[in-house]
PDB file of N, CA and C in Angstrom:
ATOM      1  N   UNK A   1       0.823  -1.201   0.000  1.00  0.00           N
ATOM      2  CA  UNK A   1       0.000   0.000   0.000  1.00  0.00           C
ATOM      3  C   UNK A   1       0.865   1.262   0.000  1.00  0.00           C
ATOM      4  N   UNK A   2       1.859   1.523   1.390  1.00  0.00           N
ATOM      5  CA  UNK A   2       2.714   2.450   1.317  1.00  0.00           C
ATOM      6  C   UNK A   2       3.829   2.753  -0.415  1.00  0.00           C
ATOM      7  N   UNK A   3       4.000   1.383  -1.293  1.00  0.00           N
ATOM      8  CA  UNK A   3       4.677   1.475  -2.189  1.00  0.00           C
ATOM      9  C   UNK A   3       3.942   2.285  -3.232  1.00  0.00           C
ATOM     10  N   UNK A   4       2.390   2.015  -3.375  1.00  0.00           N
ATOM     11  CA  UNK A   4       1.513   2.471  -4.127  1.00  0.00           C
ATOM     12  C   UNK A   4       1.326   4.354  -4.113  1.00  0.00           C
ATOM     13  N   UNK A   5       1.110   4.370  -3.094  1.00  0.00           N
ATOM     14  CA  UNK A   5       1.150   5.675  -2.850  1.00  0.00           C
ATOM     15  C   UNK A   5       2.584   6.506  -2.832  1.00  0.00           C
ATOM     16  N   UNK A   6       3.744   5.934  -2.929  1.00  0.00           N
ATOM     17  CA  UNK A   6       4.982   6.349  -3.641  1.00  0.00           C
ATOM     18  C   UNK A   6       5.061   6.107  -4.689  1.00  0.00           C
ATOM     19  N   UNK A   7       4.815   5.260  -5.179  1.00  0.00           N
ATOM     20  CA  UNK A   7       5.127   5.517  -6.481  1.00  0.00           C
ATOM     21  C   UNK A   7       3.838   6.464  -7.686  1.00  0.00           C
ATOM     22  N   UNK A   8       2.684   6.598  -6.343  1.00  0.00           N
ATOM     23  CA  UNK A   8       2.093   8.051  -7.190  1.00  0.00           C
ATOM     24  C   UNK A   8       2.281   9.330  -7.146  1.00  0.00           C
ATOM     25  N   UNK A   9       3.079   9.452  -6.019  1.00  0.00           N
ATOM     26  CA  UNK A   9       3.540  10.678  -5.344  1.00  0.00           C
ATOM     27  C   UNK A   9       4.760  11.058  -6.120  1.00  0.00           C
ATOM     28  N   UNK A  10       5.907   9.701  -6.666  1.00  0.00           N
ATOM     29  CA  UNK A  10       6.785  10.134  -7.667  1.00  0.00           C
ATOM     30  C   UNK A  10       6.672  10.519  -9.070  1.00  0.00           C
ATOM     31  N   UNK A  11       4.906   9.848  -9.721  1.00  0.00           N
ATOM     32  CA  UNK A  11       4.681  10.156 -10.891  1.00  0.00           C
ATOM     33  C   UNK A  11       4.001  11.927 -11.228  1.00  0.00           C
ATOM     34  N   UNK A  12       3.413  11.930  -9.430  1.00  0.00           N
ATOM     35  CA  UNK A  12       2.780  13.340  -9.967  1.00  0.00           C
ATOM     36  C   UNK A  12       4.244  13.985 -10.562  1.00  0.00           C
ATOM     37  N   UNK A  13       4.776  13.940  -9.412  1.00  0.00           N
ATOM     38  CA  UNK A  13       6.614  15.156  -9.253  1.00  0.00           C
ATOM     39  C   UNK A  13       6.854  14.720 -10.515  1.00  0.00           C
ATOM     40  N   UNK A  14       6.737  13.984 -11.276  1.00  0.00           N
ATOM     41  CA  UNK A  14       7.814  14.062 -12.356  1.00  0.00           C
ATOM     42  C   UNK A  14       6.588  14.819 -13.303  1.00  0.00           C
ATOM     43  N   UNK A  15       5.370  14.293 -13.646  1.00  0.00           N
ATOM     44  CA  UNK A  15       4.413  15.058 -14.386  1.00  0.00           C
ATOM     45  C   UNK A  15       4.194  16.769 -14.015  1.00  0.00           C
ATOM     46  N   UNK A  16       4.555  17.258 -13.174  1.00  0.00           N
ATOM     47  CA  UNK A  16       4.691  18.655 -12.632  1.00  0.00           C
ATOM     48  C   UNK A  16       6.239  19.534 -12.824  1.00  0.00           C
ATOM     49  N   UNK A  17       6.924  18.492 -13.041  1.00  0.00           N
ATOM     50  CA  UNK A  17       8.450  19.169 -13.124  1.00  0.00           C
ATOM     51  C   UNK A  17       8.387  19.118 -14.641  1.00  0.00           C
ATOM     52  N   UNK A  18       7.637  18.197 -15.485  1.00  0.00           N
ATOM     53  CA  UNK A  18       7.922  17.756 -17.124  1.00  0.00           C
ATOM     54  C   UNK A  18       6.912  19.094 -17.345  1.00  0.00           C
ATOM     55  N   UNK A  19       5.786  19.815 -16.962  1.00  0.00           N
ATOM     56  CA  UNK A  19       4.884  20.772 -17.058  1.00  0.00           C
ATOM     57  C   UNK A  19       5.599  21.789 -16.692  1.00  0.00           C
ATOM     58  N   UNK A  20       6.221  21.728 -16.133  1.00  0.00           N
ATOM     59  CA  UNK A  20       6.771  23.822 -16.122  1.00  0.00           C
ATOM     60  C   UNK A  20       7.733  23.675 -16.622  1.00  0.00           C
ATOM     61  N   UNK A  21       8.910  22.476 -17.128  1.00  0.00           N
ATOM     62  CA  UNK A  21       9.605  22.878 -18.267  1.00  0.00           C
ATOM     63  C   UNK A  21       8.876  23.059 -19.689  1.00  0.00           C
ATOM     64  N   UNK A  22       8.244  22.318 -19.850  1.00  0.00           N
ATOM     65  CA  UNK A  22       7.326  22.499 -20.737  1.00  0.00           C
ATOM     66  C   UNK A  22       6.464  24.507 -21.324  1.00  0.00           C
ATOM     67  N   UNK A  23       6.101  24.085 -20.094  1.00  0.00           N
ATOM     68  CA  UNK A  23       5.633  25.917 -20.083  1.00  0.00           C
ATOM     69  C   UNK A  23       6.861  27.035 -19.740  1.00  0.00           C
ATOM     70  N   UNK A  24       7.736  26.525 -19.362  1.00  0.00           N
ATOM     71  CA  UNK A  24       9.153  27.945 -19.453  1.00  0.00           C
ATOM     72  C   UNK A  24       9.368  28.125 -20.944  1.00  0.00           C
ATOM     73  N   UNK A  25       9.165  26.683 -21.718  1.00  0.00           N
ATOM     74  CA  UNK A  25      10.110  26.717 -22.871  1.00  0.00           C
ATOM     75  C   UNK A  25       8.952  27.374 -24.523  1.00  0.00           C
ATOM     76  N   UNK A  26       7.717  27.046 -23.575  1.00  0.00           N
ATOM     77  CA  UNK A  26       6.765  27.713 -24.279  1.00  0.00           C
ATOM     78  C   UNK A  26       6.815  29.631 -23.935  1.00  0.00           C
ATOM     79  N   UNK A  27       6.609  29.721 -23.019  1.00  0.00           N
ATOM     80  CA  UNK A  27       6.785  31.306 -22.466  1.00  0.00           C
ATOM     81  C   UNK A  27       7.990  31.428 -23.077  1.00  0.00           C
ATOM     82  N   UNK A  28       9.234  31.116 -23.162  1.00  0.00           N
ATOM     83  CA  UNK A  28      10.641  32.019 -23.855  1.00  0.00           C
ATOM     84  C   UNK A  28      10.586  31.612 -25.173  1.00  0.00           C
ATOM     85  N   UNK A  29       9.666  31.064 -26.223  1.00  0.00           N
ATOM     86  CA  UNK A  29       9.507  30.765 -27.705  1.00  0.00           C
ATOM     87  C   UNK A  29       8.522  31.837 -27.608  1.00  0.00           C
ATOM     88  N   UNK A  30       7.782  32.142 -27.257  1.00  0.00           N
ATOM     89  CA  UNK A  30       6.100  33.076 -27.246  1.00  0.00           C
ATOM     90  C   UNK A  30       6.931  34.549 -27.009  1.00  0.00           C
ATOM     91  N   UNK A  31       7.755  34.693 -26.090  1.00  0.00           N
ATOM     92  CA  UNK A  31       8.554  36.321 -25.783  1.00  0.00           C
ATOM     93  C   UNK A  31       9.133  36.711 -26.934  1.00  0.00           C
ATOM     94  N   UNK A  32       9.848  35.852 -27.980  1.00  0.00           N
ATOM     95  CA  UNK A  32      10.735  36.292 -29.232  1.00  0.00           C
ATOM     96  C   UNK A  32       9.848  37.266 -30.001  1.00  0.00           C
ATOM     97  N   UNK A  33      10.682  38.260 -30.166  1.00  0.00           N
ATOM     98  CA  UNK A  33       9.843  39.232 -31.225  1.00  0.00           C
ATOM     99  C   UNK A  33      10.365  39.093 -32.542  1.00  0.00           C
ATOM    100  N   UNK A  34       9.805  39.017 -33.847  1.00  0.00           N
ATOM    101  CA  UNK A  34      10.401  38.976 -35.018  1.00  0.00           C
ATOM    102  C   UNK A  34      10.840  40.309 -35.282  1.00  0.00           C
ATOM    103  N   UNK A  35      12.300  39.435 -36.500  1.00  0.00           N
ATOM    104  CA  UNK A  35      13.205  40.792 -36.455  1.00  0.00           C
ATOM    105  C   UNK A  35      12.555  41.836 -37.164  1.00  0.00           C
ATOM    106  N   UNK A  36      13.093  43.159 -36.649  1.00  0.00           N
ATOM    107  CA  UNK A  36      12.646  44.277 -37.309  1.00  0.00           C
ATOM    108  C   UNK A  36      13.233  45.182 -38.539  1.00  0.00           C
ATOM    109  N   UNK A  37      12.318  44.887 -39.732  1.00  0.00           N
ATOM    110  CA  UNK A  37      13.142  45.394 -41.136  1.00  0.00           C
ATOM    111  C   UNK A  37      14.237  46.426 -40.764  1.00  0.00           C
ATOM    112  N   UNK A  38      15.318  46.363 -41.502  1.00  0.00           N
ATOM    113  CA  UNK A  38      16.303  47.456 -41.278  1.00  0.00           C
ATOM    114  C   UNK A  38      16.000  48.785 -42.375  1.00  0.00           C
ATOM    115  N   UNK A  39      15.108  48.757 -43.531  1.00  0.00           N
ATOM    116  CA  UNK A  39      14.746  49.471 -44.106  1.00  0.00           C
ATOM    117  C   UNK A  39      13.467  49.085 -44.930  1.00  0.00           C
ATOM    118  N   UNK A  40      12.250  50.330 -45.099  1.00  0.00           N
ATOM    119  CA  UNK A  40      11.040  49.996 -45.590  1.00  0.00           C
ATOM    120  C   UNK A  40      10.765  51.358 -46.790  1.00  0.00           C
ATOM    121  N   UNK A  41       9.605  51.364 -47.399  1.00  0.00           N
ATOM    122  CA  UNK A  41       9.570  52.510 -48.234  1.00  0.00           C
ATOM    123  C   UNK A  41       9.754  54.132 -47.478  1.00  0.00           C
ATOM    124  N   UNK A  42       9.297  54.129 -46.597  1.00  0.00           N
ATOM    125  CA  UNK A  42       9.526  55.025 -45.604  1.00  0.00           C
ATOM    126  C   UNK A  42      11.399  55.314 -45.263  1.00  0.00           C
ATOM    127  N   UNK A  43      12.102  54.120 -45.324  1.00  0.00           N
ATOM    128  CA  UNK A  43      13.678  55.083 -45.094  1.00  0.00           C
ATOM    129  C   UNK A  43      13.698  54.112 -44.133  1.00  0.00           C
ATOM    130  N   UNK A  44      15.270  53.849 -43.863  1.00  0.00           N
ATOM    131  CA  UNK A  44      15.576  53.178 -42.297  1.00  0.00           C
ATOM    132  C   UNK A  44      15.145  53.552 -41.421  1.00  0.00           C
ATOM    133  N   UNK A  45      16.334  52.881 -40.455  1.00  0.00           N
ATOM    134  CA  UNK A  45      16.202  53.156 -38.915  1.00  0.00           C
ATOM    135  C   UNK A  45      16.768  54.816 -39.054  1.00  0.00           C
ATOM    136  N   UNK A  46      16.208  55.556 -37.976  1.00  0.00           N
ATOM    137  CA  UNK A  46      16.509  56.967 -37.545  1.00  0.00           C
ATOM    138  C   UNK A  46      17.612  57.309 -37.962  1.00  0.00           C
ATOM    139  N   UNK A  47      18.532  58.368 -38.650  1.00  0.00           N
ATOM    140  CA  UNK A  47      19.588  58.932 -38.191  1.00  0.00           C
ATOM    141  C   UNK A  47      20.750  57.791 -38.952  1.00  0.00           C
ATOM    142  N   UNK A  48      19.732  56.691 -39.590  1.00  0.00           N
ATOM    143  CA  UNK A  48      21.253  55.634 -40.112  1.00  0.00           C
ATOM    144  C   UNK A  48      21.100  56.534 -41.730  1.00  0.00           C
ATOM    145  N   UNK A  49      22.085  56.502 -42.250  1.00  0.00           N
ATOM    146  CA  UNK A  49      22.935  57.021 -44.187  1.00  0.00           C
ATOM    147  C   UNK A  49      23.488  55.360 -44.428  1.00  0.00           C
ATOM    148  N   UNK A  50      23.343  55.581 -45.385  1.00  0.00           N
ATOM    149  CA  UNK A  50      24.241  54.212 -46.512  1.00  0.00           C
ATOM    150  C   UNK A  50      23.412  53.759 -47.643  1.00  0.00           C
ATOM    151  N   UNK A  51      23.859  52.422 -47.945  1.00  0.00           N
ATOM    152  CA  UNK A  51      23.226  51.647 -48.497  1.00  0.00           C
ATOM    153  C   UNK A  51      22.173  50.382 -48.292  1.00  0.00           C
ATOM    154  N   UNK A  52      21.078  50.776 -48.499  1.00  0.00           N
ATOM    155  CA  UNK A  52      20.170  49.950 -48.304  1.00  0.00           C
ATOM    156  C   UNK A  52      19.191  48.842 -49.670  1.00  0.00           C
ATOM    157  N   UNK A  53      18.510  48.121 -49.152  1.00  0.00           N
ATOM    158  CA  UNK A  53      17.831  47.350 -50.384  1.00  0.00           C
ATOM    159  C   UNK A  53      17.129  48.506 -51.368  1.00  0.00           C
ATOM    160  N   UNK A  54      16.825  48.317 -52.187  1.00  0.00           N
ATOM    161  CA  UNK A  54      16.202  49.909 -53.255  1.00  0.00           C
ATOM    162  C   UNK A  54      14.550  49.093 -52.414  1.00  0.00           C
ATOM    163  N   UNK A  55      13.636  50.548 -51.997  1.00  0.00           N
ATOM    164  CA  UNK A  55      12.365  50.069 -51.446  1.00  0.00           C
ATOM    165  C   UNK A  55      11.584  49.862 -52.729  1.00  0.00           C
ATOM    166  N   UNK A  56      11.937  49.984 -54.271  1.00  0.00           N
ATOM    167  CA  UNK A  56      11.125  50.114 -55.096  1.00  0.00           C
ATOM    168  C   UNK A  56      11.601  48.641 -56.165  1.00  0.00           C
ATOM    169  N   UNK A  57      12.912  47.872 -55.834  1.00  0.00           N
ATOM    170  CA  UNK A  57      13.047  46.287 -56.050  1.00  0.00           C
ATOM    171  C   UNK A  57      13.467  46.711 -57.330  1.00  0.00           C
ATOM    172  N   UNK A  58      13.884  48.137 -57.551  1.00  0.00           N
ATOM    173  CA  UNK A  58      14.243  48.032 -59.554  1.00  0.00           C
ATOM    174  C   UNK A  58      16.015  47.984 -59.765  1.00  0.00           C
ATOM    175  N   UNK A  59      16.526  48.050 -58.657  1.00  0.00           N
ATOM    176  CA  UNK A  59      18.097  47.964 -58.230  1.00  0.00           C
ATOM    177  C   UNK A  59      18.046  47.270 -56.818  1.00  0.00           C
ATOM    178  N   UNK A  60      19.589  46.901 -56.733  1.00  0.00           N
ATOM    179  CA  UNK A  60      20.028  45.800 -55.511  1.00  0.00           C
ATOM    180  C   UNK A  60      19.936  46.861 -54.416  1.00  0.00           C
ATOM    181  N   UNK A  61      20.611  47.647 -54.367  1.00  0.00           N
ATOM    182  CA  UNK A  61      20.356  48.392 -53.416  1.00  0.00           C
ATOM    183  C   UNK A  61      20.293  50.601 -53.443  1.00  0.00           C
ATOM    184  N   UNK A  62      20.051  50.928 -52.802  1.00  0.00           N
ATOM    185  CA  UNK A  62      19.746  52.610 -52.892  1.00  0.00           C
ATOM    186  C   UNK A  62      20.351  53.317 -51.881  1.00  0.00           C
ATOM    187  N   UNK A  63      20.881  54.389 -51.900  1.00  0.00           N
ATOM    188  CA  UNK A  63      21.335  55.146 -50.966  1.00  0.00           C
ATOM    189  C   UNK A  63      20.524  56.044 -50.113  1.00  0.00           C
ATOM    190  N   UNK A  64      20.492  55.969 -49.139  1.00  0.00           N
ATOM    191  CA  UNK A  64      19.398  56.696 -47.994  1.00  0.00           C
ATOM    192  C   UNK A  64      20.478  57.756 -47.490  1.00  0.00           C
ATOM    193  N   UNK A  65      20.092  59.093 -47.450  1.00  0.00           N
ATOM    194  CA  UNK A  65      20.913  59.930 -47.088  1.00  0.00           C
ATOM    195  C   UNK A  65      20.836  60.625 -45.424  1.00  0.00           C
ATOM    196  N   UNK A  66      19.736  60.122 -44.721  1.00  0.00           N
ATOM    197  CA  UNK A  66      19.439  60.320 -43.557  1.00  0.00           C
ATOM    198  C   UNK A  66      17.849  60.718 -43.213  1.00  0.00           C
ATOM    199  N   UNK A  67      17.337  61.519 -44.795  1.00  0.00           N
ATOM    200  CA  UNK A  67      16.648  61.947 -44.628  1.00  0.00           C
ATOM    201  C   UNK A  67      15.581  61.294 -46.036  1.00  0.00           C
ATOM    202  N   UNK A  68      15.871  61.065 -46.929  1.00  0.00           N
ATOM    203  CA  UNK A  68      15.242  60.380 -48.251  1.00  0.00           C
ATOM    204  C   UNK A  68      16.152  59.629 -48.814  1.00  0.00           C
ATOM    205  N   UNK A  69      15.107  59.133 -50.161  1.00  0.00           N
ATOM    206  CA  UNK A  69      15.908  58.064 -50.953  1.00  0.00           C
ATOM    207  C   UNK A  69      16.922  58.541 -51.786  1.00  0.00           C
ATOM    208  N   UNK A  70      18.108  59.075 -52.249  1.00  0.00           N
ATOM    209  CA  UNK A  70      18.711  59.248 -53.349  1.00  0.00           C
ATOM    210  C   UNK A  70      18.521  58.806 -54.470  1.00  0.00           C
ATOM    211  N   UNK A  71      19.038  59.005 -55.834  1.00  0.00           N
ATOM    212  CA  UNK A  71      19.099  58.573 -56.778  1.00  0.00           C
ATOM    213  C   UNK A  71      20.169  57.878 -57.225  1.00  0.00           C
ATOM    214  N   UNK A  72      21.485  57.463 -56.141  1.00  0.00           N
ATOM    215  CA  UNK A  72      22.460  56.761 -56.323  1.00  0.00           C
ATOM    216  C   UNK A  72      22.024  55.378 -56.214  1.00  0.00           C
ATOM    217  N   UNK A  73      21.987  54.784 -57.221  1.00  0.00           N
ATOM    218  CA  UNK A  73      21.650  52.945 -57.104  1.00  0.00           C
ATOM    219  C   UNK A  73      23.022  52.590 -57.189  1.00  0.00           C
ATOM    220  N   UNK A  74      23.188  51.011 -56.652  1.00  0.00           N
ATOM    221  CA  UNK A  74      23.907  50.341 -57.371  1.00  0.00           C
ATOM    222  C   UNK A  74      23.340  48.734 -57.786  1.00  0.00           C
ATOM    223  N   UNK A  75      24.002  48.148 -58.445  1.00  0.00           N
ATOM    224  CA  UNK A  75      24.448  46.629 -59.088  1.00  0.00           C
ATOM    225  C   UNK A  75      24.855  46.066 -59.048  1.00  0.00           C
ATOM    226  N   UNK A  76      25.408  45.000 -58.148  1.00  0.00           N
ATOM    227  CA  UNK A  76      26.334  43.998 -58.239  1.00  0.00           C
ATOM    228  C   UNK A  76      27.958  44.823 -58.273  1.00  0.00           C
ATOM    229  N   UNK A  77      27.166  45.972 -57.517  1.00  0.00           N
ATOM    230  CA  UNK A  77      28.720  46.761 -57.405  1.00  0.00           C
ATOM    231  C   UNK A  77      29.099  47.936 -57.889  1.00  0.00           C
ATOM    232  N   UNK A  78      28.255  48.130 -59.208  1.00  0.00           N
ATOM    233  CA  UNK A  78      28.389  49.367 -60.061  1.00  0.00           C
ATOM    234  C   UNK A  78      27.543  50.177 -59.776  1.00  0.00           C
ATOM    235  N   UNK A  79      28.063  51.604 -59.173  1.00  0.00           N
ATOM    236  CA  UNK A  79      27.195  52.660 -59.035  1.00  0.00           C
ATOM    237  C   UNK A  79      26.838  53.310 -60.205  1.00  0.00           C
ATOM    238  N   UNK A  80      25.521  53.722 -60.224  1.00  0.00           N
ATOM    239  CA  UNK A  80      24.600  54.458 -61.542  1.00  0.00           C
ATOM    240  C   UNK A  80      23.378  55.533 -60.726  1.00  0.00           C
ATOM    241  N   UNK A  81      23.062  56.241 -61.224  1.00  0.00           N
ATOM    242  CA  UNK A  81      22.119  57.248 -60.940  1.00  0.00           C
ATOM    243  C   UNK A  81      20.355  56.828 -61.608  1.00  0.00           C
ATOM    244  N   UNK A  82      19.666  56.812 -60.842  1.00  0.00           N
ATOM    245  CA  UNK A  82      18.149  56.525 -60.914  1.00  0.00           C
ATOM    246  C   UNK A  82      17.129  56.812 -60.399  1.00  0.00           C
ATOM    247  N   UNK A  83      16.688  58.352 -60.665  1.00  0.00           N
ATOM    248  CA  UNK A  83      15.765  58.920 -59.717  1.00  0.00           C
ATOM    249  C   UNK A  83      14.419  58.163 -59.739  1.00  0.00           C
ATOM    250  N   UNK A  84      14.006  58.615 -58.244  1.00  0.00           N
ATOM    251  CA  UNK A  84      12.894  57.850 -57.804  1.00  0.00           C
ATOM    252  C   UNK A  84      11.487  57.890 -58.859  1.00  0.00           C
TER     253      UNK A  84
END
């Protein structure tokens, strides 16, 4: 009798310890935020200049000057001029 009731007392503990790992590992998959574009038609992040993807997909990438899009594209490397 006493064995019976240990060995239910060991199945809860293990079914309760297998449940909150279970739910930690759910809660820290559920917290991840997806990443956030580094540039959209709107212009990057704040205050960033360079080269970014072209927001209009007709060149590899476009130059953002801090404040708008430029007309400096490039190609696979080669800079060319292409207003918006």
């Amino acid at each position: 009798m006493l064995a019976d009731y240990f060995g239910c007392l060991v199945a809860v503990s293990l079914l309760l310890f297998v449940g909150c790992v279970v739910l930690v590992v759910v809660l820290v998959k559920r917290d991840k935020k997806p990443p956030v574009p580094v540039s959209s038609a709107l212009g990057p992040m704040p205050g960033a200049t360079g080269w970014f993807s072209d927001p209009q997909n007709r060149h590899e990438l476009r130059y953002w000057d801090g404040h708008s899009w430029t007309a400096a594209v490039s190609d696979a490397g080669v800079q060319s001029q292409d207003p918006l």
